[in-house]
Every structure is written in structure tokens, then in C-alpha cells.
N, C-alpha and C. Protein backbone atom coordinates (compact mmCIF):
# COMPACT_ATOMS: atom_id res chain seq x y z
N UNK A 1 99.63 115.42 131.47
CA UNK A 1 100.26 116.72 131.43
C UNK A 1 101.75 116.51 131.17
N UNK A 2 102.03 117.07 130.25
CA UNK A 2 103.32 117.40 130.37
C UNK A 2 104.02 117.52 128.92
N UNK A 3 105.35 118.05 128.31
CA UNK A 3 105.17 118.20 126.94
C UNK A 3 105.23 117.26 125.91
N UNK A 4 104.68 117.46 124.72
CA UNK A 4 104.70 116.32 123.97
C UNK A 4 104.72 116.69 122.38
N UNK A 5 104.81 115.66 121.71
CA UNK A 5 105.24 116.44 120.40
C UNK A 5 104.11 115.48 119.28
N UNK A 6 103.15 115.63 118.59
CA UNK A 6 102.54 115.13 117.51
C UNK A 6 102.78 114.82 116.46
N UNK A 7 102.57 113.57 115.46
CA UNK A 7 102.19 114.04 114.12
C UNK A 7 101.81 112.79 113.53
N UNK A 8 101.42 112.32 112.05
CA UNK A 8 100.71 112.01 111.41
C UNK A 8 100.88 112.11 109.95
N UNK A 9 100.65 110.91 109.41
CA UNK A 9 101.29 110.83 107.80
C UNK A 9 101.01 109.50 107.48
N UNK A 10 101.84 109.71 105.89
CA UNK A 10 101.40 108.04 105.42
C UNK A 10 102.52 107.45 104.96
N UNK A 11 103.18 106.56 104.56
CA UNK A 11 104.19 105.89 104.01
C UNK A 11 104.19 106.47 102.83
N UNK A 12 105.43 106.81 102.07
CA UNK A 12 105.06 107.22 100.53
C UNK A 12 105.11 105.98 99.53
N UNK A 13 105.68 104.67 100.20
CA UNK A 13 105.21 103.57 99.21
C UNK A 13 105.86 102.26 100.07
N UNK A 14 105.39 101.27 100.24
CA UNK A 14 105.18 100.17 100.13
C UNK A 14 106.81 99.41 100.33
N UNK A 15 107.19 99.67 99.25
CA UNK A 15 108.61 99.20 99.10
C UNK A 15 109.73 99.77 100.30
N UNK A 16 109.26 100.95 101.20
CA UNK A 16 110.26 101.63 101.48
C UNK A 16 110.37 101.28 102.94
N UNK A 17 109.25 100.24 103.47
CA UNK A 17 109.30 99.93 104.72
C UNK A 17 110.33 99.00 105.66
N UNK A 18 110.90 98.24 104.58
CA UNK A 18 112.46 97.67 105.47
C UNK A 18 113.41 98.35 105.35
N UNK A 19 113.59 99.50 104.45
CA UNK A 19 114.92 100.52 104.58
C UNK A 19 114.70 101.03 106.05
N UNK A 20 113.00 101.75 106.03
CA UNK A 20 113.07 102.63 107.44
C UNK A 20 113.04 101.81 108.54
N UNK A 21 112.57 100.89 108.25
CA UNK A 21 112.76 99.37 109.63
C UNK A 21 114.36 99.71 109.93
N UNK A 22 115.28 99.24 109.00
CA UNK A 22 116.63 98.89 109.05
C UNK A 22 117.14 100.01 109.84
N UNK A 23 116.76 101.57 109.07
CA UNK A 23 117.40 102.42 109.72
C UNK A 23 117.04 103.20 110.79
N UNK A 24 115.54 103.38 111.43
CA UNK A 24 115.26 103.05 112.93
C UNK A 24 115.91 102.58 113.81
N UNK A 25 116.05 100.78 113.94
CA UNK A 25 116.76 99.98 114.44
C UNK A 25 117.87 100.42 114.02
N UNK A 26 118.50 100.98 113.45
CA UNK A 26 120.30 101.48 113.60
C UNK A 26 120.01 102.41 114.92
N UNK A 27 119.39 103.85 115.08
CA UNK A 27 119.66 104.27 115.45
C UNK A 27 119.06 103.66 117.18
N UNK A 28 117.87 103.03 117.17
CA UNK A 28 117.30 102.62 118.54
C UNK A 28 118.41 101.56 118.45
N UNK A 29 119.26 100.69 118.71
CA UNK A 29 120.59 100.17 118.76
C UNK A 29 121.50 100.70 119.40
N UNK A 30 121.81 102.26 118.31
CA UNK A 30 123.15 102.73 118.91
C UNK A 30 122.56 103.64 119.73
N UNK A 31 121.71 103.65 120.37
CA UNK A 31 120.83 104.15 121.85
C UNK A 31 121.47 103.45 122.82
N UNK A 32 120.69 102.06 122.72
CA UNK A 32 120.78 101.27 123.58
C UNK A 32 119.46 101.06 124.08
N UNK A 33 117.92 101.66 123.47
CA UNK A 33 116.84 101.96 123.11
C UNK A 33 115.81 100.36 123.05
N UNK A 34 115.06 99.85 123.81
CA UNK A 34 114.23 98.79 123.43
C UNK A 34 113.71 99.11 122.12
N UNK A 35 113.35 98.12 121.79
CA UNK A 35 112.56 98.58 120.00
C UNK A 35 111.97 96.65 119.92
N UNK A 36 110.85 97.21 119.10
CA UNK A 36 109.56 96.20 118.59
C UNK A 36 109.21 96.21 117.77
N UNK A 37 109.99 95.27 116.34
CA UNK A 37 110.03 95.09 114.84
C UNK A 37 108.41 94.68 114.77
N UNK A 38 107.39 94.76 114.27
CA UNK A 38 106.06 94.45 113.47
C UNK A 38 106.25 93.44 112.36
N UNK A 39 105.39 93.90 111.86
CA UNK A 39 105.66 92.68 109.91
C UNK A 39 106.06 94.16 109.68
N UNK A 40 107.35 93.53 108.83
CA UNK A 40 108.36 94.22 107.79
C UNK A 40 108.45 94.33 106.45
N UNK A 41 106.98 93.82 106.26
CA UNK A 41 106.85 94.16 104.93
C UNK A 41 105.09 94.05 104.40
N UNK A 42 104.72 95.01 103.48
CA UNK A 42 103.15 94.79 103.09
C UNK A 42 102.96 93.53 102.34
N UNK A 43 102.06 93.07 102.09
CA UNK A 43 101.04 92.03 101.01
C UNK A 43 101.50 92.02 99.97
N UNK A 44 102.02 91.42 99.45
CA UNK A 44 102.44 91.31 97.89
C UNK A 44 103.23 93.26 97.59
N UNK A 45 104.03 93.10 98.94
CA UNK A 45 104.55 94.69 99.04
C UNK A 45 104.15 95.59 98.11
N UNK A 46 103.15 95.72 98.71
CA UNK A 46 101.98 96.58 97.95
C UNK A 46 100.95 96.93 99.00
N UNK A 47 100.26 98.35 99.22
CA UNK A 47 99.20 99.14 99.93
C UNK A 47 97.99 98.12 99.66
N UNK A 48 97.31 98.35 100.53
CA UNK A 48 95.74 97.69 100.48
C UNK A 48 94.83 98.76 100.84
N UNK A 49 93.34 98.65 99.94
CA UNK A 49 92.23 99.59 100.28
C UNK A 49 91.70 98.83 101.77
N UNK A 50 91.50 97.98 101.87
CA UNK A 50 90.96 97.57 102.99
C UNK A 50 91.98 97.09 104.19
N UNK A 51 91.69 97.21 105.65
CA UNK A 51 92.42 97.50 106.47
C UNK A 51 92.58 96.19 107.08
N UNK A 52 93.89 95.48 107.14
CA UNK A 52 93.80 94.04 107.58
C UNK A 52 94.54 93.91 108.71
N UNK A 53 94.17 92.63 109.54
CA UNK A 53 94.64 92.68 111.16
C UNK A 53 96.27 92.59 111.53
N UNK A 54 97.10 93.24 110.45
CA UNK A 54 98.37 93.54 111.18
C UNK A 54 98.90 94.90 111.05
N UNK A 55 99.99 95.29 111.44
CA UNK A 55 100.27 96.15 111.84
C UNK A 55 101.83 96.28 111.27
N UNK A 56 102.50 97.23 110.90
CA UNK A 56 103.68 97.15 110.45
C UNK A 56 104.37 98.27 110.23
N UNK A 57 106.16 98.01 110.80
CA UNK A 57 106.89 98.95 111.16
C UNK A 57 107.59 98.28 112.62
N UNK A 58 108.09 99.87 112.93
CA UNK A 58 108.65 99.53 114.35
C UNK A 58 108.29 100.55 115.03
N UNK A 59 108.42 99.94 116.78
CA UNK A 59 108.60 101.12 117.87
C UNK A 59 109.68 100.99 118.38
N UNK A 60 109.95 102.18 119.49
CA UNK A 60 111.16 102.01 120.79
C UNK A 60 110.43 103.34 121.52
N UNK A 61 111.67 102.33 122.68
CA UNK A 61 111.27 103.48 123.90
C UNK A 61 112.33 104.20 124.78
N UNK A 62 112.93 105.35 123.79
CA UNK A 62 113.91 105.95 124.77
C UNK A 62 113.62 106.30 126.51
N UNK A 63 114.83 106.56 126.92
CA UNK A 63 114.02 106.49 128.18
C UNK A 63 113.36 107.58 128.63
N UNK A 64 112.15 107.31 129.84
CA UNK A 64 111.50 108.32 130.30
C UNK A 64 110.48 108.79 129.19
N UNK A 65 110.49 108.28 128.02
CA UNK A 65 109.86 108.91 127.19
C UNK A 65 108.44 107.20 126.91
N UNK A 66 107.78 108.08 126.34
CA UNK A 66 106.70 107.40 125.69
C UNK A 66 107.05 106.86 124.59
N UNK A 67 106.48 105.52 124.30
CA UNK A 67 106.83 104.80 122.74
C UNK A 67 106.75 105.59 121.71
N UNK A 68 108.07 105.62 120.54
CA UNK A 68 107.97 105.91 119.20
C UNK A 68 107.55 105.43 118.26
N UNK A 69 106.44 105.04 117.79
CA UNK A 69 105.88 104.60 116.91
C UNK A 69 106.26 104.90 115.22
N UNK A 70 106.60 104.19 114.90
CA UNK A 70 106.80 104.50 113.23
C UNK A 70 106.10 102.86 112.80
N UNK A 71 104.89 102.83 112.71
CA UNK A 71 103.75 102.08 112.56
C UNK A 71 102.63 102.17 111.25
N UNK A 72 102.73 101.34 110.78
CA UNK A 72 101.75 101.61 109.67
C UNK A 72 100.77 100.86 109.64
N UNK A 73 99.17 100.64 109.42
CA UNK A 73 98.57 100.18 108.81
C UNK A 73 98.63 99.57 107.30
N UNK A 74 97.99 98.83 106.82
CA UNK A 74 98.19 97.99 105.59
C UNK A 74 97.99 99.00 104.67
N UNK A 75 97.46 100.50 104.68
CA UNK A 75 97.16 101.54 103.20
C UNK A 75 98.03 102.11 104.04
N UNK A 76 99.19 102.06 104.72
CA UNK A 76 100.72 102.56 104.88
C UNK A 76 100.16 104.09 105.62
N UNK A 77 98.91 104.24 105.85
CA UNK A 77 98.72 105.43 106.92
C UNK A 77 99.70 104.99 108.49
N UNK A 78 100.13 105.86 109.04
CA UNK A 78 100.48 105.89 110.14
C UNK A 78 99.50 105.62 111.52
N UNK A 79 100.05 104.71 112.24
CA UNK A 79 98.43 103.85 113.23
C UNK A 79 99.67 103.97 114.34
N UNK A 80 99.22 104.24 115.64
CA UNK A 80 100.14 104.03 117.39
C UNK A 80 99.20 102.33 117.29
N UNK A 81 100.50 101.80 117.76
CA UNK A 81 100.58 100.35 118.26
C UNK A 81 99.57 100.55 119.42
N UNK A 82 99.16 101.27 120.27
CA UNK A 82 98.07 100.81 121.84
C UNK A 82 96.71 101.24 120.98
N UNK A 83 96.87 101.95 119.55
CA UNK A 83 94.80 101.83 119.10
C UNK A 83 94.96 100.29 118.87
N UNK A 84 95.59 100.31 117.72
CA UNK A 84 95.30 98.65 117.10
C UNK A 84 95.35 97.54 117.84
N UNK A 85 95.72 97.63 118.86
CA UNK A 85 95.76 96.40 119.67
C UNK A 85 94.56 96.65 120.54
N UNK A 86 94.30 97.49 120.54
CA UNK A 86 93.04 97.74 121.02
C UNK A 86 91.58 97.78 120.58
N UNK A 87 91.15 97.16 119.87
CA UNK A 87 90.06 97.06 118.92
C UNK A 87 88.78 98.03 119.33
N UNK A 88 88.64 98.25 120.56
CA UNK A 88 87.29 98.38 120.88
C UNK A 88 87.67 100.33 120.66
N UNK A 89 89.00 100.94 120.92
CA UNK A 89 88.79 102.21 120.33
C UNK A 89 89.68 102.75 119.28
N UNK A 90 90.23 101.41 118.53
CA UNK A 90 90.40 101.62 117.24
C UNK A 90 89.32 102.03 115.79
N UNK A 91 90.15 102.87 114.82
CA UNK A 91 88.88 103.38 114.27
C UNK A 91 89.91 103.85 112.93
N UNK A 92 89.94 102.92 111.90
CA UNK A 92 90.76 103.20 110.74
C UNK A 92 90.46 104.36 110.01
N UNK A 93 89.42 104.97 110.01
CA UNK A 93 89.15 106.03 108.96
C UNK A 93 89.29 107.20 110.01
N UNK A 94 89.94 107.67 111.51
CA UNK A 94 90.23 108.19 112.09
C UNK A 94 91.77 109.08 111.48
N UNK A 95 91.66 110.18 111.53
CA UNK A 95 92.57 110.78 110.93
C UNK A 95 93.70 111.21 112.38
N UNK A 96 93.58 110.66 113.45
CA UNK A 96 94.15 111.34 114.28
C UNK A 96 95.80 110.97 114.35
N UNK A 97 96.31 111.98 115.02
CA UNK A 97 97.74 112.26 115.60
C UNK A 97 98.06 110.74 116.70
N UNK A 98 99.45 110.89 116.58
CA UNK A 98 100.22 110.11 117.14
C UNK A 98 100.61 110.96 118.31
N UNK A 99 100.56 110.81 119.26
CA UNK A 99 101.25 111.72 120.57
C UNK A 99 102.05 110.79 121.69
N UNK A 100 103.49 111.55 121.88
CA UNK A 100 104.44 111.01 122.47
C UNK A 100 104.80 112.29 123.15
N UNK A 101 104.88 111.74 124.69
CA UNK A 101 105.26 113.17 125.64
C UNK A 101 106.67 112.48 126.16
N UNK A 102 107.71 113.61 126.00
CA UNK A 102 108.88 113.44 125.96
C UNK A 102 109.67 114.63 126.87
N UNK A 103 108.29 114.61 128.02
CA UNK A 103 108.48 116.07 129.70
C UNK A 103 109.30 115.02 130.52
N UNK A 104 109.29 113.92 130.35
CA UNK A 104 110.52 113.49 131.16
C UNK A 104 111.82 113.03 131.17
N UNK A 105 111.67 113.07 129.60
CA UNK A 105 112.66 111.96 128.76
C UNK A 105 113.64 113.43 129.10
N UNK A 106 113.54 114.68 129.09
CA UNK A 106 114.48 115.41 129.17
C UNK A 106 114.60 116.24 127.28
N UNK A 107 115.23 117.72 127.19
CA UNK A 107 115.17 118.33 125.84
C UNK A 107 116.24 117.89 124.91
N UNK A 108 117.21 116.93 125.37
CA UNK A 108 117.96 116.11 124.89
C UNK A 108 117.38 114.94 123.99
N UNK A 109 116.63 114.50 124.92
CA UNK A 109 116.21 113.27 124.01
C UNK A 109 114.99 113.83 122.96
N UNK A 110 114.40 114.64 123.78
CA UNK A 110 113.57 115.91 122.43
C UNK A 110 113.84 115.91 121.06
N UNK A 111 115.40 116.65 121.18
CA UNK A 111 115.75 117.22 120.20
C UNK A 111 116.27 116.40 119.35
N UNK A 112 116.85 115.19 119.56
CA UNK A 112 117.63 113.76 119.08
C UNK A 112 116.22 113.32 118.40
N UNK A 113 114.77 113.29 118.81
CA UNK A 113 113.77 112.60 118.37
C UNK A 113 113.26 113.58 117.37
N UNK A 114 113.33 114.43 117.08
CA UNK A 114 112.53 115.58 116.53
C UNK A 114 113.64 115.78 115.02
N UNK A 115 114.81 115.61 115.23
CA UNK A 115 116.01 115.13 114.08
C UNK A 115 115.76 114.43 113.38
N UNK A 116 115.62 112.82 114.46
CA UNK A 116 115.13 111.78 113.15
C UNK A 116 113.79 111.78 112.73
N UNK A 117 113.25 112.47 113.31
CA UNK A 117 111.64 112.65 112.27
C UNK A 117 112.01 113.75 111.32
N UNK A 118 112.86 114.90 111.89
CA UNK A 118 112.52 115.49 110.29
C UNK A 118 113.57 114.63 109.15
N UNK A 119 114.69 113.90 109.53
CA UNK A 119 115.53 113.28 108.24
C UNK A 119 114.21 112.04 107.65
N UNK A 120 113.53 111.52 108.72
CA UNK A 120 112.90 110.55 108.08
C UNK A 120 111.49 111.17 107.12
N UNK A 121 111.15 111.98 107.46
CA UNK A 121 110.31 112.79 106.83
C UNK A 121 110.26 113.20 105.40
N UNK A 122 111.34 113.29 105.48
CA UNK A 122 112.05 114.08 104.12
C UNK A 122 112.05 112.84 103.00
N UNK A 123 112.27 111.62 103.93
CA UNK A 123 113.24 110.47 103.20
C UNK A 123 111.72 109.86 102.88
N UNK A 124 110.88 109.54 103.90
CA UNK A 124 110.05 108.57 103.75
C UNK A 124 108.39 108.51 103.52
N UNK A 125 107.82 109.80 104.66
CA UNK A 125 106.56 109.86 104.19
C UNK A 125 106.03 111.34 103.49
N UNK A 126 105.08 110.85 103.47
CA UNK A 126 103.39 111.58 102.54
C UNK A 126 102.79 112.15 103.85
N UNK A 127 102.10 113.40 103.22
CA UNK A 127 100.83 113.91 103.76
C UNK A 127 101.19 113.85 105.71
N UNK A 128 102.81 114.66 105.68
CA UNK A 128 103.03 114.08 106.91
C UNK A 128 102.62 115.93 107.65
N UNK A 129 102.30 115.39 108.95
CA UNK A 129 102.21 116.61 109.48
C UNK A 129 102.85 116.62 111.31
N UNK A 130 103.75 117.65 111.35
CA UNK A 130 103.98 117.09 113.15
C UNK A 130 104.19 118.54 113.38
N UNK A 131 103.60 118.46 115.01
CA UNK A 131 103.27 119.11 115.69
C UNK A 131 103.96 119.23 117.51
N UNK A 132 104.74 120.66 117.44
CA UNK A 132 105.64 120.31 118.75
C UNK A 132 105.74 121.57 119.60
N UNK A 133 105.41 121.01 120.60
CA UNK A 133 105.11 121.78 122.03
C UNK A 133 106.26 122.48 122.35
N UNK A 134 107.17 121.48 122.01
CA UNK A 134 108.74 122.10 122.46
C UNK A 134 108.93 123.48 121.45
N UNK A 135 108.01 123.71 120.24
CA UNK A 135 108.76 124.45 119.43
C UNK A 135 109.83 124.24 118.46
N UNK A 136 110.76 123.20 118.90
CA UNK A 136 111.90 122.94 117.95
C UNK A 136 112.00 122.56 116.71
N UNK A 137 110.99 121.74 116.50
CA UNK A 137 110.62 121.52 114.86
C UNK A 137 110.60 121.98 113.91
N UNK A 138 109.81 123.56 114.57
CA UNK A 138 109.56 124.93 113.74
C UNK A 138 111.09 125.97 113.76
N UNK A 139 111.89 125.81 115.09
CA UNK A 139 113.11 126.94 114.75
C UNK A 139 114.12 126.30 115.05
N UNK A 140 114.52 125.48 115.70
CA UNK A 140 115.56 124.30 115.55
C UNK A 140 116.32 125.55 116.65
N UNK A 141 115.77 125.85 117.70
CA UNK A 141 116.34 126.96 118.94
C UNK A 141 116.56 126.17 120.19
N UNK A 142 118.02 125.38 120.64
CA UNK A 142 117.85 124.64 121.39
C UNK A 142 117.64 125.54 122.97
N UNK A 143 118.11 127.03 122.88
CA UNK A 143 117.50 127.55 123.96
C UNK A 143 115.88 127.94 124.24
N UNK A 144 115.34 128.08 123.37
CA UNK A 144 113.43 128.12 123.27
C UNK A 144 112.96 126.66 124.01
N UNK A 145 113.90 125.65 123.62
CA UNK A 145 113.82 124.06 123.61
C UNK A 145 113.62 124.03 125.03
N UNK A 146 114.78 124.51 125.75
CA UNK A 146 114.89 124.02 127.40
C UNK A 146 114.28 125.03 128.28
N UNK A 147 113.77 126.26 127.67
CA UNK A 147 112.66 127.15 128.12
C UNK A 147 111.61 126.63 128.50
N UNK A 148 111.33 126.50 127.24
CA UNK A 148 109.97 125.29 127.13
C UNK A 148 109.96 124.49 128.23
N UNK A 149 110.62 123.33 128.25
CA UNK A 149 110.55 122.28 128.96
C UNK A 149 110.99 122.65 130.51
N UNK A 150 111.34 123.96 130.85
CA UNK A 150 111.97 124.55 132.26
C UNK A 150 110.33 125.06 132.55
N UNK A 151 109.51 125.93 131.51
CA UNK A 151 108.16 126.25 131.87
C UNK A 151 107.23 124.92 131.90
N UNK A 152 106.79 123.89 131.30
CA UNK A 152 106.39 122.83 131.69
C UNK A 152 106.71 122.27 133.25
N UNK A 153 107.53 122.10 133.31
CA UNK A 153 108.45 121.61 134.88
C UNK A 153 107.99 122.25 135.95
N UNK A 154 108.16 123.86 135.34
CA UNK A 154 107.56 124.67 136.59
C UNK A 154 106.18 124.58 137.06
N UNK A 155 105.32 124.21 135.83
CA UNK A 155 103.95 124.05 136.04
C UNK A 155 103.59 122.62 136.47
N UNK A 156 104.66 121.49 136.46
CA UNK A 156 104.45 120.37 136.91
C UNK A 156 104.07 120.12 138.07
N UNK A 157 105.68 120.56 138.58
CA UNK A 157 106.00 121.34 140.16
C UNK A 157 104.93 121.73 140.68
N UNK A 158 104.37 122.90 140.46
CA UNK A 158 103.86 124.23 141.15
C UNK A 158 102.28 122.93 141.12
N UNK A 159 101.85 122.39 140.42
CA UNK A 159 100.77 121.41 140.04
C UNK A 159 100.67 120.51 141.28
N UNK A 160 102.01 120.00 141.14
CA UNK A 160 102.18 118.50 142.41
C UNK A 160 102.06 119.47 143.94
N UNK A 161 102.93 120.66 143.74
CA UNK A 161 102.95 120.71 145.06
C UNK A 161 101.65 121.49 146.07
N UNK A 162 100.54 121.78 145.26
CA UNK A 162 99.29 122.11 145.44
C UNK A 162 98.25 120.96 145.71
N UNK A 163 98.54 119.86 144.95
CA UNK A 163 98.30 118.47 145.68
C UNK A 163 98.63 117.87 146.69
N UNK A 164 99.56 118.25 146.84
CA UNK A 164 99.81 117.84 148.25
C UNK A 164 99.54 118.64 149.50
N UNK A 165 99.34 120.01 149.41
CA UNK A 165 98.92 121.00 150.33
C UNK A 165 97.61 121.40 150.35
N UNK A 166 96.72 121.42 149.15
CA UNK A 166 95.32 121.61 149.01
C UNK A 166 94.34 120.53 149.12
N UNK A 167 93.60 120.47 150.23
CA UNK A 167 92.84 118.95 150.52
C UNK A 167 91.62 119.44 149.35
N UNK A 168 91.37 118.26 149.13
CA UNK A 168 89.69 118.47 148.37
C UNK A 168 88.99 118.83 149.39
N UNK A 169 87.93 119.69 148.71
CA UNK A 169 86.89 120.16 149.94
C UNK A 169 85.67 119.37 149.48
N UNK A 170 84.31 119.38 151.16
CA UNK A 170 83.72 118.68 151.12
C UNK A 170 82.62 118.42 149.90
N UNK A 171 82.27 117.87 149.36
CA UNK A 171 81.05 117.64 147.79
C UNK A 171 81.80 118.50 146.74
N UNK A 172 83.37 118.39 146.81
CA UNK A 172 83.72 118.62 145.70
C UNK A 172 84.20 117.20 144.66
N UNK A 173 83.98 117.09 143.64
CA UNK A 173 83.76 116.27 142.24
C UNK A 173 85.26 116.45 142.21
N UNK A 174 85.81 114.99 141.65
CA UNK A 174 87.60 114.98 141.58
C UNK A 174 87.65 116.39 139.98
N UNK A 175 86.88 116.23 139.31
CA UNK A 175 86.80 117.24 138.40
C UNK A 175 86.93 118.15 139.10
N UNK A 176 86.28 118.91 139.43
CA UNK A 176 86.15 120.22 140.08
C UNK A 176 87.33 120.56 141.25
N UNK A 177 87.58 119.34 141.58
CA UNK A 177 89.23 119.54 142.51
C UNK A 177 90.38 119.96 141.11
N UNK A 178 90.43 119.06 140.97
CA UNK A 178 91.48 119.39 139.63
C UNK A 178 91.47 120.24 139.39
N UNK A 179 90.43 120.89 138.93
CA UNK A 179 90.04 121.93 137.79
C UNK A 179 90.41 123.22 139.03
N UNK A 180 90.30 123.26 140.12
CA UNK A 180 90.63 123.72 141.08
C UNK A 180 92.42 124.24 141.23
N UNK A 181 92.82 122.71 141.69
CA UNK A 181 94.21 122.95 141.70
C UNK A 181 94.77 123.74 140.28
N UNK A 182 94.23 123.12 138.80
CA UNK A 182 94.84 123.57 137.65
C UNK A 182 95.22 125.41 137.85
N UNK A 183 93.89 125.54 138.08
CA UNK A 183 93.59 127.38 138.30
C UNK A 183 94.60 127.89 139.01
N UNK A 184 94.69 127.40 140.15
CA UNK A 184 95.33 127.63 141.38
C UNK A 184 97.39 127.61 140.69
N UNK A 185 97.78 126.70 140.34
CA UNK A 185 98.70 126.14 139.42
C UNK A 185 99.20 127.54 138.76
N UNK A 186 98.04 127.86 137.48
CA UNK A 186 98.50 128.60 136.82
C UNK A 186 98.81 130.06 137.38
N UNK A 187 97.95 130.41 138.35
CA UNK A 187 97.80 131.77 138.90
C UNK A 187 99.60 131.79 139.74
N UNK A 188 99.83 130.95 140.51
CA UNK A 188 101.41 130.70 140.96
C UNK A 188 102.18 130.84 139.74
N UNK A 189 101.75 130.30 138.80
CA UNK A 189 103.21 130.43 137.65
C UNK A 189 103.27 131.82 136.99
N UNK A 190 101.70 132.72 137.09
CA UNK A 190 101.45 134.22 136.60
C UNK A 190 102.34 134.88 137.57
N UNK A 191 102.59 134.26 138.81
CA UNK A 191 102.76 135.52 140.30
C UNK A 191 104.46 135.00 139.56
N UNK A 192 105.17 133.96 139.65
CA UNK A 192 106.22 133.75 139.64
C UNK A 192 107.15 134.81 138.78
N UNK A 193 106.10 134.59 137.33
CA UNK A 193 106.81 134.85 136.08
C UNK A 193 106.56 136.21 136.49
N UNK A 194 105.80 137.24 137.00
CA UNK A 194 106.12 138.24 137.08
C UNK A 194 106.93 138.90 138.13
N UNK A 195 107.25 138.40 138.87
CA UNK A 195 108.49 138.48 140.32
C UNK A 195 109.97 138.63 139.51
């Protein structure tokens, strides 16, 4: 739980993967940002039809936030570094999203991350698509931004602190607790928002 921002695309060529290496690492640098260079360059820097065992690009990890992946597979589709290293629920012809929740990192580091995806976007990939909870992507409203992330919080809150006051009852399924508290959760944030 908590907010997060999606998306998904492909490299638009081959050649362009140590510029965006280079200029990633500028900016995870002048962070102060961990970051994890891959192979920096394709096969005879050139796309492949068939999918081979490395991985390439970079990540970082601002803080509080979940890894940024700017990761490619060898046909320069976009792959998160924890499938591929993971073989058993990796799945190349999987079209799915990249998801990074950034409910703790704060709407600061949000909005700083959601920047360099759209400059890199513009600059670098194909068939890209992203998807954001925060909203900002779509209106670039840094007050919608900290709304957002003030209503997440509240539902965090109002979440934790029902866990701690609501015991599971007896032959109830941790599902059915959850699913319990969730209800319970939202109905507090209905009573709030209308007070």
C-alpha cells in the first residue's frame, strides 16, 4: 500500500544506452543517490530477437523510495532488475509495468522522479507508457501532488492505527482480517472527509 507511479517502454535504439547510462548517473550523483551500472552496452550494439542472460542499464535508490530502474533487456524492452534475477517469475514476453512506490520517499522526491522520466522519455524511449497515482505526470499540479500523498498518509494512518486496536477475531483468515481492517480504514477516511 501506498502511492506509486508505473510505466513501461522500450529503448528507441541500441546506440543510445551509454548517453542515458551517463546521464542517469549525473543526476543519481548529484543526489547523492546509490545507483547500479548493468552492461552498458548491447551485442554488437545492436537489439536481439532472442532474450539473453544479461541485463542492461542502470538503477538507484533515492531515499525512502523503491529502486529506479531504467533497465533493459537485450530487444531494449524495459525489464525491473528483481524479475530477471529472478528466473523462476521472470517471463520475457510479459508486457508488464515497472512499479516504484514513492509514499515514503515524500512528493518531493515524486515530482524530481516524474521530471526525469518525462525529459528522458522524450529523449530516449518507444512505445513508452507511465502511469501515476500522484497525478502529476498528467497536470504537473504540485498542489493535487501533496493532496494526493496527504490522502494516501491518511489512509496509511487510519490503516495502522486499526491494527493496532482491532484484534483478529476468533476463525478469522489473515485475509478476511485485512479485508476487515481495509473496510473499516476506508469507512474512517468517508466519516473524516466529510466532518
Amino acid at each position: 500500500m501506498g502511492l506509486s507511479f508505473h510505466y513501461k517502454g522500450d529503448l528507441k535504439t541500441p546506440q543510445s544506452l551509454q548517453t542515458l547510462i551517463e546521464e542517469i548517473l549525473d543526476v543519481a550523483k548529484s543526489n547523492a543517490w546509490d545507483y547500479r551500472i548493468f552492461e552498458d552496452q548491447f551485442p554488437n550494439n545492436a537489439f536481439t530477437s532472442a532474450i539473453d542472460n544479461s541485463i542492461y542499464g542502470i538503477s538507484f535508490n533515492p531515499p525512502n523510495c523503491e529502486t529506479v530502474c531504467f533497465t533493459f533487456l537485450s530487444n531494449g524492452r524495459m525489464c525491473p532488475v528483481w524479475n530477471f534475477e529472478n528466473a523462476n517469475c521472470f517471463d520475457p514476453d510479459e508486457e508488464g509495468y515497472l512499479s516504484i512506490k514513492t509514499q515514503f520517499a515524500g512528493p518531493e522526491i515524486h515530482k524530481q522522479l516524474i521530471v526525469l522520466f518525462d525529459y528522458l522519455n522524450k529523449k530516449y524511449f518507444a512505445n513508452f507508457d507511465f502511469i501515476d497515482e500522484g497525478n502529476y505526470w498528467e497536470t504537473k499540479n504540485e498542489q493535487l501532488l501533496k493532496e494526493t500523498f496527504a490522502k494516501y498518509s491518511s489512509l496509511i494512518n487510519a490503516f495502522d492505527s486499526l491494527l493496532e486496536t482491532i484484534p483478529m477475531e476468533k476463525n478469522e483468515s489473515v485475509e478476511e482480517y485485512l479485508m476487515r481492517i481495509a473496510e473499516m480504514a476506508c469507512k474512517r477516511k468517508r466519516n473524516d472527509d466529510n466532518q
